[in-house]
PDB file of N, CA and C in Angstrom:
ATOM      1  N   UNK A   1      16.666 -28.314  27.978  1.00  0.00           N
ATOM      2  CA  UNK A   1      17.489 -29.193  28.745  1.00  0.00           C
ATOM      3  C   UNK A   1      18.150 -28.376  29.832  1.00  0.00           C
ATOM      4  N   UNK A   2      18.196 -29.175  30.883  1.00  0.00           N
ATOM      5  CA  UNK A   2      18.950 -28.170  32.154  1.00  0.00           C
ATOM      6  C   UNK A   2      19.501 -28.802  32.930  1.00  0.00           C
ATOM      7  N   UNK A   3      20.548 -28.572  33.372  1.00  0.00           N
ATOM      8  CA  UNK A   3      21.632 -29.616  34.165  1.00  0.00           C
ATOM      9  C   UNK A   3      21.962 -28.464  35.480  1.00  0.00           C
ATOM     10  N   UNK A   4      22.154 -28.987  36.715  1.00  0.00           N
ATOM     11  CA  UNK A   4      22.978 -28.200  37.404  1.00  0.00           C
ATOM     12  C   UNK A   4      24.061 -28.441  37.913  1.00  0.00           C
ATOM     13  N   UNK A   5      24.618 -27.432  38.326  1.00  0.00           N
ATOM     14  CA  UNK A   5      26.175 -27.043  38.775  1.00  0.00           C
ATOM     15  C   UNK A   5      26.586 -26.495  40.110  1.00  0.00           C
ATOM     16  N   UNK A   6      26.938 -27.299  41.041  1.00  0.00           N
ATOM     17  CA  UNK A   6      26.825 -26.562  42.519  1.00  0.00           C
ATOM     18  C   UNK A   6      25.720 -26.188  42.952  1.00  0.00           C
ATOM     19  N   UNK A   7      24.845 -26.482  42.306  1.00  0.00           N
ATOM     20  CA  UNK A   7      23.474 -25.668  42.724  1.00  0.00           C
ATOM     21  C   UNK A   7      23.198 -24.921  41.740  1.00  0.00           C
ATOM     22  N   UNK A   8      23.206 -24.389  40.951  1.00  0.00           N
ATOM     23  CA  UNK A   8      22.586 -23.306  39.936  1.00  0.00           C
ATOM     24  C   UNK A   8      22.303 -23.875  39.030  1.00  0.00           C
ATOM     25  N   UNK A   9      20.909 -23.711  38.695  1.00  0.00           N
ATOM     26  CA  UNK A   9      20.165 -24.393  37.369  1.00  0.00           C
ATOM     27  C   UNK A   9      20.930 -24.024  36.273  1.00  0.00           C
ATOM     28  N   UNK A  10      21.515 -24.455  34.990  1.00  0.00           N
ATOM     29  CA  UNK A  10      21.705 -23.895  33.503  1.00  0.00           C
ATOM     30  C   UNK A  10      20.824 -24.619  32.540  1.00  0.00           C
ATOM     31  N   UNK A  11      20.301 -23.920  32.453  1.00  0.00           N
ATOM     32  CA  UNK A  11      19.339 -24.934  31.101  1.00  0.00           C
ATOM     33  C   UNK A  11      20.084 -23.826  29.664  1.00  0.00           C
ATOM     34  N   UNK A  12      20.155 -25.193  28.959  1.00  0.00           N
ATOM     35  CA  UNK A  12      21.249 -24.887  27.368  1.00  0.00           C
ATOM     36  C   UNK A  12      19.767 -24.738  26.381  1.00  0.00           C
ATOM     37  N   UNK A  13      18.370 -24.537  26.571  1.00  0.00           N
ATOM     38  CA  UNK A  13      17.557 -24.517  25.939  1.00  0.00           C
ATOM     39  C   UNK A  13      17.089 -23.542  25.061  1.00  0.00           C
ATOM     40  N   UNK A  14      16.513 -23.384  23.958  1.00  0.00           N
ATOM     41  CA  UNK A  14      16.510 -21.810  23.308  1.00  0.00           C
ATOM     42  C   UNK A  14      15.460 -20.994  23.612  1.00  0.00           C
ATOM     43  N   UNK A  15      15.559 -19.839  23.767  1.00  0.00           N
ATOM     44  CA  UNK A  15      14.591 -19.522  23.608  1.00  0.00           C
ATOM     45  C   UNK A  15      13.372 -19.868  23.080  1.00  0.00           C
ATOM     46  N   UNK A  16      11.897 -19.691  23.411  1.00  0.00           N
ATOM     47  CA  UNK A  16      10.685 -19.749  22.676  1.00  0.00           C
ATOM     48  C   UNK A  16      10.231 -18.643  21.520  1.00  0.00           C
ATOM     49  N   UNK A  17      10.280 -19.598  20.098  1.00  0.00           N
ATOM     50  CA  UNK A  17       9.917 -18.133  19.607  1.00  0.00           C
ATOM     51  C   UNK A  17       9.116 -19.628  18.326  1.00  0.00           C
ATOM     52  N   UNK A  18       7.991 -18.351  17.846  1.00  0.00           N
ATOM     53  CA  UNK A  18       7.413 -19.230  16.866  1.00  0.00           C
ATOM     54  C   UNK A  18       8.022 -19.221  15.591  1.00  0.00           C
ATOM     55  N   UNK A  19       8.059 -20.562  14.822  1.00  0.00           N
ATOM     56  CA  UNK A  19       8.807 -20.632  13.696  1.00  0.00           C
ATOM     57  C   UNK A  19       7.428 -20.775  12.354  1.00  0.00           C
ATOM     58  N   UNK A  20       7.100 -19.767  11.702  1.00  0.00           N
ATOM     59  CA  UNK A  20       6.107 -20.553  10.781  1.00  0.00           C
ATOM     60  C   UNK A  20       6.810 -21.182   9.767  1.00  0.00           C
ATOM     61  N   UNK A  21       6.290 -21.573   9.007  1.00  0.00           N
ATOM     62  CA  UNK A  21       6.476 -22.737   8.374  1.00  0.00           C
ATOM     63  C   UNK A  21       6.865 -21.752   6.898  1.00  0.00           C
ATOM     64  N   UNK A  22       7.231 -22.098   6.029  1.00  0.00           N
ATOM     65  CA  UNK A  22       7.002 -21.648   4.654  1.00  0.00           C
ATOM     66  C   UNK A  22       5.839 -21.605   4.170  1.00  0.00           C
ATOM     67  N   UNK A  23       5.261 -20.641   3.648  1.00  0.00           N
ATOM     68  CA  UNK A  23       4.296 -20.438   3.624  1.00  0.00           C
ATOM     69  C   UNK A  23       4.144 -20.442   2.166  1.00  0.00           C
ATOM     70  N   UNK A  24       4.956 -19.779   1.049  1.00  0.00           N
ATOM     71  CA  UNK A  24       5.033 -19.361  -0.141  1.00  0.00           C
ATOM     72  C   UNK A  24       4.680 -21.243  -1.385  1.00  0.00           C
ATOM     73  N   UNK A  25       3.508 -20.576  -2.075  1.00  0.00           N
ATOM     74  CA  UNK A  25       3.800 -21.371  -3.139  1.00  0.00           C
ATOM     75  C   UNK A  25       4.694 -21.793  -3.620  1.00  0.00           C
ATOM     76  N   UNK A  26       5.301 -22.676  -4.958  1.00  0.00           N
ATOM     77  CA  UNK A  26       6.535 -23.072  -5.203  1.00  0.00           C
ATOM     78  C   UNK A  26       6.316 -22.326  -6.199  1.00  0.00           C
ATOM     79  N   UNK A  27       5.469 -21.845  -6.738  1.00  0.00           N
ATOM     80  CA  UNK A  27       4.827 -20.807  -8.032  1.00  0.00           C
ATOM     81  C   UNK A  27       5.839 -19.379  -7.860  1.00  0.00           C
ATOM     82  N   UNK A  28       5.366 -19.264  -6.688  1.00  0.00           N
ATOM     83  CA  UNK A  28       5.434 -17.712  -6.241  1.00  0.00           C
ATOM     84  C   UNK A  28       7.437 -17.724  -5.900  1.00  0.00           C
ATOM     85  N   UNK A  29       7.688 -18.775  -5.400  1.00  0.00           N
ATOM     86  CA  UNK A  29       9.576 -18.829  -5.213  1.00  0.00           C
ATOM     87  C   UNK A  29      10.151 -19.054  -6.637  1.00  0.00           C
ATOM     88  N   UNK A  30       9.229 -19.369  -7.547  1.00  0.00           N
ATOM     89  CA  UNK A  30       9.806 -19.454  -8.751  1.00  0.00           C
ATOM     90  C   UNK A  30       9.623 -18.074  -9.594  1.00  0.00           C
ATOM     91  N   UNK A  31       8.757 -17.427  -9.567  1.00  0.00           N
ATOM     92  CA  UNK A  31       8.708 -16.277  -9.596  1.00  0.00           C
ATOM     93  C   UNK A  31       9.568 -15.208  -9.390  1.00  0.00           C
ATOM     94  N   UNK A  32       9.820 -15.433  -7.970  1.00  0.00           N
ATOM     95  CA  UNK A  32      10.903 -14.214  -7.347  1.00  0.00           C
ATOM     96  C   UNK A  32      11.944 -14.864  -7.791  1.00  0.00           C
ATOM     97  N   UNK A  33      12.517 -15.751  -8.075  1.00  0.00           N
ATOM     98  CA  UNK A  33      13.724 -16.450  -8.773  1.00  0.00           C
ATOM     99  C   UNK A  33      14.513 -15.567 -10.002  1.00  0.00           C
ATOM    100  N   UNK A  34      13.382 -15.814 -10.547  1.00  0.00           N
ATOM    101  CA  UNK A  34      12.868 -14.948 -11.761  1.00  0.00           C
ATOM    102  C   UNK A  34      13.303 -13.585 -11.638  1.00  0.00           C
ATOM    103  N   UNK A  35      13.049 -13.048 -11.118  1.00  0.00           N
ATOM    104  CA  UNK A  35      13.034 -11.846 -10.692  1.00  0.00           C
ATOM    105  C   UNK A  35      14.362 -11.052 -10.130  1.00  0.00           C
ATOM    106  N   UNK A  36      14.873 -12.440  -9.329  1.00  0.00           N
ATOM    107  CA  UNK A  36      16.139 -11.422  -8.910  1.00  0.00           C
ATOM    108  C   UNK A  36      17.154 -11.966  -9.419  1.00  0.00           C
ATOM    109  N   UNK A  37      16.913 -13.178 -10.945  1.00  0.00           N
ATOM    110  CA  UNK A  37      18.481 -13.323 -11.374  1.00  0.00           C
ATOM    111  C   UNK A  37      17.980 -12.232 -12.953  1.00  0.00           C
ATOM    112  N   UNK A  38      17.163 -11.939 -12.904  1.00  0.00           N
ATOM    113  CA  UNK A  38      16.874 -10.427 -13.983  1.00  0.00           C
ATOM    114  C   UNK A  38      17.438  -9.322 -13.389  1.00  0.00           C
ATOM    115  N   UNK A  39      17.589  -9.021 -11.963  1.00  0.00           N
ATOM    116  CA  UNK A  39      17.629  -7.689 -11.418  1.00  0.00           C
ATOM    117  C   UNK A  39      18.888  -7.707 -11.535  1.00  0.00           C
ATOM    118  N   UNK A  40      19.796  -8.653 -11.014  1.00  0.00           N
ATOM    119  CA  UNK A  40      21.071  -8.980 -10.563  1.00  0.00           C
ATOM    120  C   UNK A  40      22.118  -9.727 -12.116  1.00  0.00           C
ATOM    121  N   UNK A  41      21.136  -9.632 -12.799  1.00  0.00           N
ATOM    122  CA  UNK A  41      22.286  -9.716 -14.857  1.00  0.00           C
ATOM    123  C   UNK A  41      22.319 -11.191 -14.544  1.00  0.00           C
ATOM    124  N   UNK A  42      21.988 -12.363 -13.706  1.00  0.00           N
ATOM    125  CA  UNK A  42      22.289 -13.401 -13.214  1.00  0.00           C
ATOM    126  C   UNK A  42      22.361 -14.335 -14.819  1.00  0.00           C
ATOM    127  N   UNK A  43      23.182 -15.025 -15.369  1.00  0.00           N
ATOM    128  CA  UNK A  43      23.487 -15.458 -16.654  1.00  0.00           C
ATOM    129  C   UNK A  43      22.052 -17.008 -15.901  1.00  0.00           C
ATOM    130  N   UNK A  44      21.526 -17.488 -17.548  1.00  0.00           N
ATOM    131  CA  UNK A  44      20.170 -18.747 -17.342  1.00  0.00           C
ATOM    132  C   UNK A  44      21.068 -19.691 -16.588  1.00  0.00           C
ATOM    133  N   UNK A  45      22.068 -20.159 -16.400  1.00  0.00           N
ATOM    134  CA  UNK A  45      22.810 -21.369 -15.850  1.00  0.00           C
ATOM    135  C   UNK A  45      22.660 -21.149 -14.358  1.00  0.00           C
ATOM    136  N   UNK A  46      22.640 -19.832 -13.778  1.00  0.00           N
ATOM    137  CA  UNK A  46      22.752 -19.603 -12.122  1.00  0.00           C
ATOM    138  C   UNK A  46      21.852 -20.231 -11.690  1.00  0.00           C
ATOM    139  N   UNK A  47      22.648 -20.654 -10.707  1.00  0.00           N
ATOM    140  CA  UNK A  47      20.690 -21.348  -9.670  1.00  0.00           C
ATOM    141  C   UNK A  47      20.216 -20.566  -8.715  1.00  0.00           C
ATOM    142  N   UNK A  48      19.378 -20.105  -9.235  1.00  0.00           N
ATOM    143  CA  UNK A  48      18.656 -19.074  -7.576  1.00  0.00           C
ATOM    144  C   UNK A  48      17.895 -20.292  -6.935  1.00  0.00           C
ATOM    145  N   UNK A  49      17.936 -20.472  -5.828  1.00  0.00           N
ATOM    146  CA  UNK A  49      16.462 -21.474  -5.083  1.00  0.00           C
ATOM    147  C   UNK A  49      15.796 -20.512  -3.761  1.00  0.00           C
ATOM    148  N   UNK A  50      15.322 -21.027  -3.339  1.00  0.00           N
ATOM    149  CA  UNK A  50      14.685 -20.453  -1.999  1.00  0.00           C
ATOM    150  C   UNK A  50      15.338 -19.813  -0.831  1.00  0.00           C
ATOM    151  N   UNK A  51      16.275 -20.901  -0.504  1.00  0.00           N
ATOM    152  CA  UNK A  51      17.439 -20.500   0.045  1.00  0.00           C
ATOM    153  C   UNK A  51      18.489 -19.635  -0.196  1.00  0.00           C
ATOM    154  N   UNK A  52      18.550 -19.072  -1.896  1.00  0.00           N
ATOM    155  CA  UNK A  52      19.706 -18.670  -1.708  1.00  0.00           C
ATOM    156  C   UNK A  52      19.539 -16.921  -1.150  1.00  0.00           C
ATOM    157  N   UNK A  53      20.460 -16.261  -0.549  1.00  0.00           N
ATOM    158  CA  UNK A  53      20.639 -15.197   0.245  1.00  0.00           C
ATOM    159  C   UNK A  53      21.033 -13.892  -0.709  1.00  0.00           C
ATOM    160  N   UNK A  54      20.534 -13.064  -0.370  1.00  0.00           N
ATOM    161  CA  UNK A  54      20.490 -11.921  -2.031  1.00  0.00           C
ATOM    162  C   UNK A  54      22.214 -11.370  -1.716  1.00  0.00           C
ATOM    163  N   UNK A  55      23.027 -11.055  -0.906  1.00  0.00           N
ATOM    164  CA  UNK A  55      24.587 -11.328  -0.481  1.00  0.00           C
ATOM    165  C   UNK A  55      24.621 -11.996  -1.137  1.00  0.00           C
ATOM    166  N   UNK A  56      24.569 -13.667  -0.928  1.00  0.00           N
ATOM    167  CA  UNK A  56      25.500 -14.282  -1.735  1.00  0.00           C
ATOM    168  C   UNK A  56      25.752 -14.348  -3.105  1.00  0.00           C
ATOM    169  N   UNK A  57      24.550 -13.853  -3.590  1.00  0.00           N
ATOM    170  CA  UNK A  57      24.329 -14.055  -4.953  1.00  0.00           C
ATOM    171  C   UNK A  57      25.057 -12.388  -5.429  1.00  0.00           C
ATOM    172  N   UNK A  58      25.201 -11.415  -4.747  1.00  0.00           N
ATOM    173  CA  UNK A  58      26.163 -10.226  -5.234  1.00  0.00           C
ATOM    174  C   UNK A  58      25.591  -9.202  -4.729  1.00  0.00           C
ATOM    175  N   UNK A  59      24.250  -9.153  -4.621  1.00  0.00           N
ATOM    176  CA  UNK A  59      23.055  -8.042  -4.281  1.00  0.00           C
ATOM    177  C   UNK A  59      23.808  -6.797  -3.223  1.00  0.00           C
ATOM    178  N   UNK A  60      23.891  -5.632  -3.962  1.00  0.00           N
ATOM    179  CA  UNK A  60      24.102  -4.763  -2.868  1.00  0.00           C
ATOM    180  C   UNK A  60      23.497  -4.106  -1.975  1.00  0.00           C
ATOM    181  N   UNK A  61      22.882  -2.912  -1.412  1.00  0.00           N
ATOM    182  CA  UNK A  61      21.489  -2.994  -0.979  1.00  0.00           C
ATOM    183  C   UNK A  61      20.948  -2.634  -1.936  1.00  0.00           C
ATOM    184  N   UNK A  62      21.550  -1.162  -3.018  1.00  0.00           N
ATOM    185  CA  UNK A  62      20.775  -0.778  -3.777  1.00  0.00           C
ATOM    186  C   UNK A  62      20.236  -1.865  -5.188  1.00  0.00           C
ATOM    187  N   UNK A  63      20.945  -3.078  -4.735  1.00  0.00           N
ATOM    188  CA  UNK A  63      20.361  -3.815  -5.759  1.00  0.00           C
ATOM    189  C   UNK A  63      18.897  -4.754  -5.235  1.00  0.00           C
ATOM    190  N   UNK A  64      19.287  -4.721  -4.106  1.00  0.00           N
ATOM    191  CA  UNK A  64      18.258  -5.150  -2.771  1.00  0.00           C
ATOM    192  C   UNK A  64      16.783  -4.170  -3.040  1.00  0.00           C
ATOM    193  N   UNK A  65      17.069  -3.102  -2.917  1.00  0.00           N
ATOM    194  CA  UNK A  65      16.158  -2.268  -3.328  1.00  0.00           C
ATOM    195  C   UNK A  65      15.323  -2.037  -4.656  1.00  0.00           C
ATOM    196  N   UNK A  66      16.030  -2.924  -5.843  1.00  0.00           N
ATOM    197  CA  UNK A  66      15.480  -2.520  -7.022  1.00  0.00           C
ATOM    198  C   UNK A  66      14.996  -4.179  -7.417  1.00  0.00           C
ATOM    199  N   UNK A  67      15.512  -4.760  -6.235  1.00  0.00           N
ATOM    200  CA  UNK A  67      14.672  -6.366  -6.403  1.00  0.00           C
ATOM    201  C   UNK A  67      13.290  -5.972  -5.764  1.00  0.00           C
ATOM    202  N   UNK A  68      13.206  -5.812  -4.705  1.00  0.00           N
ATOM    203  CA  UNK A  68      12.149  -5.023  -3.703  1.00  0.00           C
ATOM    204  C   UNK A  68      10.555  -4.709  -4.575  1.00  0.00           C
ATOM    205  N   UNK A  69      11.686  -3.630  -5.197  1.00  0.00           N
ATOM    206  CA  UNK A  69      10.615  -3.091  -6.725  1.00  0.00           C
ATOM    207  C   UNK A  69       9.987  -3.655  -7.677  1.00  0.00           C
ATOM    208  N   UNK A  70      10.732  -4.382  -8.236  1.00  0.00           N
ATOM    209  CA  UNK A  70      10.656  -5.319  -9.273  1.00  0.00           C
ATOM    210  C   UNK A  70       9.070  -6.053  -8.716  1.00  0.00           C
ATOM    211  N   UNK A  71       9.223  -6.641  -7.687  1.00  0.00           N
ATOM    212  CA  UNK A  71       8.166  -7.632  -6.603  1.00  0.00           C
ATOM    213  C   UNK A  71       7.154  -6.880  -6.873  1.00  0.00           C
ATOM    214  N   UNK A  72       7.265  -5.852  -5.942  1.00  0.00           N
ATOM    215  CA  UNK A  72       5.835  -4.781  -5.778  1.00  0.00           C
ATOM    216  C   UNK A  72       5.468  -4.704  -7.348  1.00  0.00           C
ATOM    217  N   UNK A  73       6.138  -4.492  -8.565  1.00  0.00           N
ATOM    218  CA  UNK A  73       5.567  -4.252  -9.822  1.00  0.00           C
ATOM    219  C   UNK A  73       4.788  -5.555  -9.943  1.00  0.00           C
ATOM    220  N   UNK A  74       5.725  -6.603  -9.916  1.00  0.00           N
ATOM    221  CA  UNK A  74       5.119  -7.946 -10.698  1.00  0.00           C
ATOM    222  C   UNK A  74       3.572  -7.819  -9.811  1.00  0.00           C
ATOM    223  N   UNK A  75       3.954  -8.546  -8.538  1.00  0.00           N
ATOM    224  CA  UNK A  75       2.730  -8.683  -7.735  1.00  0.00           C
ATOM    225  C   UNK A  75       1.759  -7.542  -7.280  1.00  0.00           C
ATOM    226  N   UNK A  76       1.725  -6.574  -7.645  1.00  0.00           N
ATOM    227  CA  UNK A  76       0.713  -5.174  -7.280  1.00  0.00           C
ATOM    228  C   UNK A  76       0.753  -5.290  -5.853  1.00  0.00           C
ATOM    229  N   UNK A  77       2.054  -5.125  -5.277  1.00  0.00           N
ATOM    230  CA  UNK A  77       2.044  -4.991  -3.575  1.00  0.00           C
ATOM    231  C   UNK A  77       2.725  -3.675  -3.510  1.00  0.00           C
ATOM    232  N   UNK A  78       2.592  -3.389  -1.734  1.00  0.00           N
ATOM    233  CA  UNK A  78       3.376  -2.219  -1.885  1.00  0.00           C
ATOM    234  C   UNK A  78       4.303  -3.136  -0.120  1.00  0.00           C
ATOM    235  N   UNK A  79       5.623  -3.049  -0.349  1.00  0.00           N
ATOM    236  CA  UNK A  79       6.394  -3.496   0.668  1.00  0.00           C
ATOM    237  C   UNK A  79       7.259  -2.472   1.514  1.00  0.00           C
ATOM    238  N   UNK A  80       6.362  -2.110   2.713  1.00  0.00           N
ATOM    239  CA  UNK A  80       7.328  -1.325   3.847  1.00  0.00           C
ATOM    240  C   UNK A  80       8.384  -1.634   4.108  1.00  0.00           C
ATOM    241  N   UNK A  81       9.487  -0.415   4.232  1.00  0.00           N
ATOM    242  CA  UNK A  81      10.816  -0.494   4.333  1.00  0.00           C
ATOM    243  C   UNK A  81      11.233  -1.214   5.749  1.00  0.00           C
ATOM    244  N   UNK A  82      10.346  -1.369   6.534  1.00  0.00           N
ATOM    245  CA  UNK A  82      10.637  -2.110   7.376  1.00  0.00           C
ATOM    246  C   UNK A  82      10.445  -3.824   7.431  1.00  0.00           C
ATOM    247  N   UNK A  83       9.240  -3.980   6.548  1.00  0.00           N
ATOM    248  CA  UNK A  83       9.382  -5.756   6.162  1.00  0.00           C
ATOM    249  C   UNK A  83      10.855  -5.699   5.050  1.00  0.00           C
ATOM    250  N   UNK A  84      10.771  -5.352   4.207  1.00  0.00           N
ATOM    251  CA  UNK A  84      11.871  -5.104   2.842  1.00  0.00           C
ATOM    252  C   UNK A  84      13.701  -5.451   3.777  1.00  0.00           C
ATOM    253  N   UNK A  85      13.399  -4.762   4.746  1.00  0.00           N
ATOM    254  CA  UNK A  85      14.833  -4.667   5.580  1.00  0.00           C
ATOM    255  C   UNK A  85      14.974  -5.922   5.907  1.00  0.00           C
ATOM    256  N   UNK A  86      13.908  -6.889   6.663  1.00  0.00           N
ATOM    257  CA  UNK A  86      14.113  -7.945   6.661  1.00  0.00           C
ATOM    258  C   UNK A  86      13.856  -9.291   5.929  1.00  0.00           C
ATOM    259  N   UNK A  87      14.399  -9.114   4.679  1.00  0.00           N
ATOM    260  CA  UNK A  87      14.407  -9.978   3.430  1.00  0.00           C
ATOM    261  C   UNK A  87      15.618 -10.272   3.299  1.00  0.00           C
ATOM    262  N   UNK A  88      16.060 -11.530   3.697  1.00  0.00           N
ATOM    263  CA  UNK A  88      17.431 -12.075   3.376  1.00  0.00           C
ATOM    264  C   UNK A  88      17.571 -12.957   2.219  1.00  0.00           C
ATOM    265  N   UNK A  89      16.358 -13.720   2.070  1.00  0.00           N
ATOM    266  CA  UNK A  89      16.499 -14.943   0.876  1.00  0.00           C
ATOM    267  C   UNK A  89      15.363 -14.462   0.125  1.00  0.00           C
ATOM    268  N   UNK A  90      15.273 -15.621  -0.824  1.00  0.00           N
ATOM    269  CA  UNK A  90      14.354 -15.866  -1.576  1.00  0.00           C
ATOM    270  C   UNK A  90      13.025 -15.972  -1.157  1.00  0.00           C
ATOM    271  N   UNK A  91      13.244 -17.177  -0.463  1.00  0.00           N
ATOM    272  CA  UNK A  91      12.295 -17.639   0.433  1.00  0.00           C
ATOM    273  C   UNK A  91      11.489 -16.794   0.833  1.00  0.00           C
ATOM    274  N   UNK A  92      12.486 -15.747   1.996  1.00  0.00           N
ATOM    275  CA  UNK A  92      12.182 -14.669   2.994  1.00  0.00           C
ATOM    276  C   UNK A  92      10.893 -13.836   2.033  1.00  0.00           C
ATOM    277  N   UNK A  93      11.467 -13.200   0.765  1.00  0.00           N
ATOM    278  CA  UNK A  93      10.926 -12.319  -0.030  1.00  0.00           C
ATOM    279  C   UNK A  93       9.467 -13.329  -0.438  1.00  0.00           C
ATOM    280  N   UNK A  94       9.442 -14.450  -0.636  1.00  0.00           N
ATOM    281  CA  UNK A  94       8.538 -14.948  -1.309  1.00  0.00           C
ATOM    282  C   UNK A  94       7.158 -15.392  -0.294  1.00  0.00           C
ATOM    283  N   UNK A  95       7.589 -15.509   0.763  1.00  0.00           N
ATOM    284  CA  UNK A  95       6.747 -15.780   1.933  1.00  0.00           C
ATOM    285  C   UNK A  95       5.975 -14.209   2.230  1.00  0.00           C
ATOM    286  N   UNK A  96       7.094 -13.213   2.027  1.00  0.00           N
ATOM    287  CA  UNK A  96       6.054 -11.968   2.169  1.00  0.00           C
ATOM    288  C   UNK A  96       5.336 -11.511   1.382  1.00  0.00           C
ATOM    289  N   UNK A  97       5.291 -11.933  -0.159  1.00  0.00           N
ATOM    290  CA  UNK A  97       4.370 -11.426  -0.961  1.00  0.00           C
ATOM    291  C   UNK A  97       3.418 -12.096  -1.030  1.00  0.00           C
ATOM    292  N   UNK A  98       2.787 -13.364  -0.215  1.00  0.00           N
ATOM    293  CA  UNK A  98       1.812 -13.924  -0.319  1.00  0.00           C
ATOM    294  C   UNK A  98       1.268 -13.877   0.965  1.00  0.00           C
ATOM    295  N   UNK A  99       2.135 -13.266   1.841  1.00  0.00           N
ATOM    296  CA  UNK A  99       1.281 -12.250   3.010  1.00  0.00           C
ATOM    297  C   UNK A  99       0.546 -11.162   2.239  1.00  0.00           C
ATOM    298  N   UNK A 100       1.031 -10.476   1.865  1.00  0.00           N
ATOM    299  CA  UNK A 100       0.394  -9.095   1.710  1.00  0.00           C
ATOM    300  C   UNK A 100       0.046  -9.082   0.136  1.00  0.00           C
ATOM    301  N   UNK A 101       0.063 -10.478  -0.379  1.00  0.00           N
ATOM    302  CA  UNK A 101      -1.393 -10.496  -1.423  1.00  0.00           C
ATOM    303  C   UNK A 101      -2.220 -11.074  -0.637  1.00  0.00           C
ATOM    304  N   UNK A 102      -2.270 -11.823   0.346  1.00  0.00           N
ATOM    305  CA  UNK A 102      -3.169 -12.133   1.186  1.00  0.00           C
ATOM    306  C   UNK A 102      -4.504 -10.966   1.739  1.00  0.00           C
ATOM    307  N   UNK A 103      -4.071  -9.924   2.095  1.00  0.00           N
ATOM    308  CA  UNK A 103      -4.165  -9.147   2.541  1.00  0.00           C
ATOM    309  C   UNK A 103      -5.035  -8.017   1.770  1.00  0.00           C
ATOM    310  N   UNK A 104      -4.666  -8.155   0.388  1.00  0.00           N
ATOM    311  CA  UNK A 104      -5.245  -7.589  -0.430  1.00  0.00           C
ATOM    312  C   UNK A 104      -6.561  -7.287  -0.906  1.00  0.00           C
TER     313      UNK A 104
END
């Protein structure tokens, strides 16, 4: 969208950037679920979902790091510290291990 002002174009529009889609089984988010309310002592009542953010749930990095692990064990991946860095959710984590079992 773009409106002008005295003359000068402003367009309020966002940037272009591609959004994929979720990619991850509901298998595979249930999985990592799994996984990081084990890593994190998470009592059976917690709800992990897709969404939730490894912060909110308490994760420090080094707990970030031993979720990380946990993944690569379950799924026989190996995850560069540079994808790993950008793992915020569940989701995030679960969409990349079915990249790079993809890959496999």
């Amino acid at each position: 969208m773009a409106s002008s002002i005295a003359g000068y174009s402003i367009s309020t529009a966002s940037p272009a950037r591609s959004v994929l889609p979720s990619q991850a089984k509901p298998e595979t988010v249930d999985k990592v679920c799994e996984i990081v309310k084990k890593q994190l002592a998470l009592s059976d009542d917690s709800t992990v979902t897709g969404s939730s953010k490894f912060a909110e749930l308490g994760a420090d990095s080094l707990d970030t790091v031993e979720i990380v692990m946990g993944l690569e064990e379950e799924f026989g991946i190996t995850v560069e510290e540079e994808s790993a860095q950008s793992i915020a959710t569940v989701q995030d984590a679960a969409d990349l291990i079915e990249k790079l079992v993809e890959k496999k």
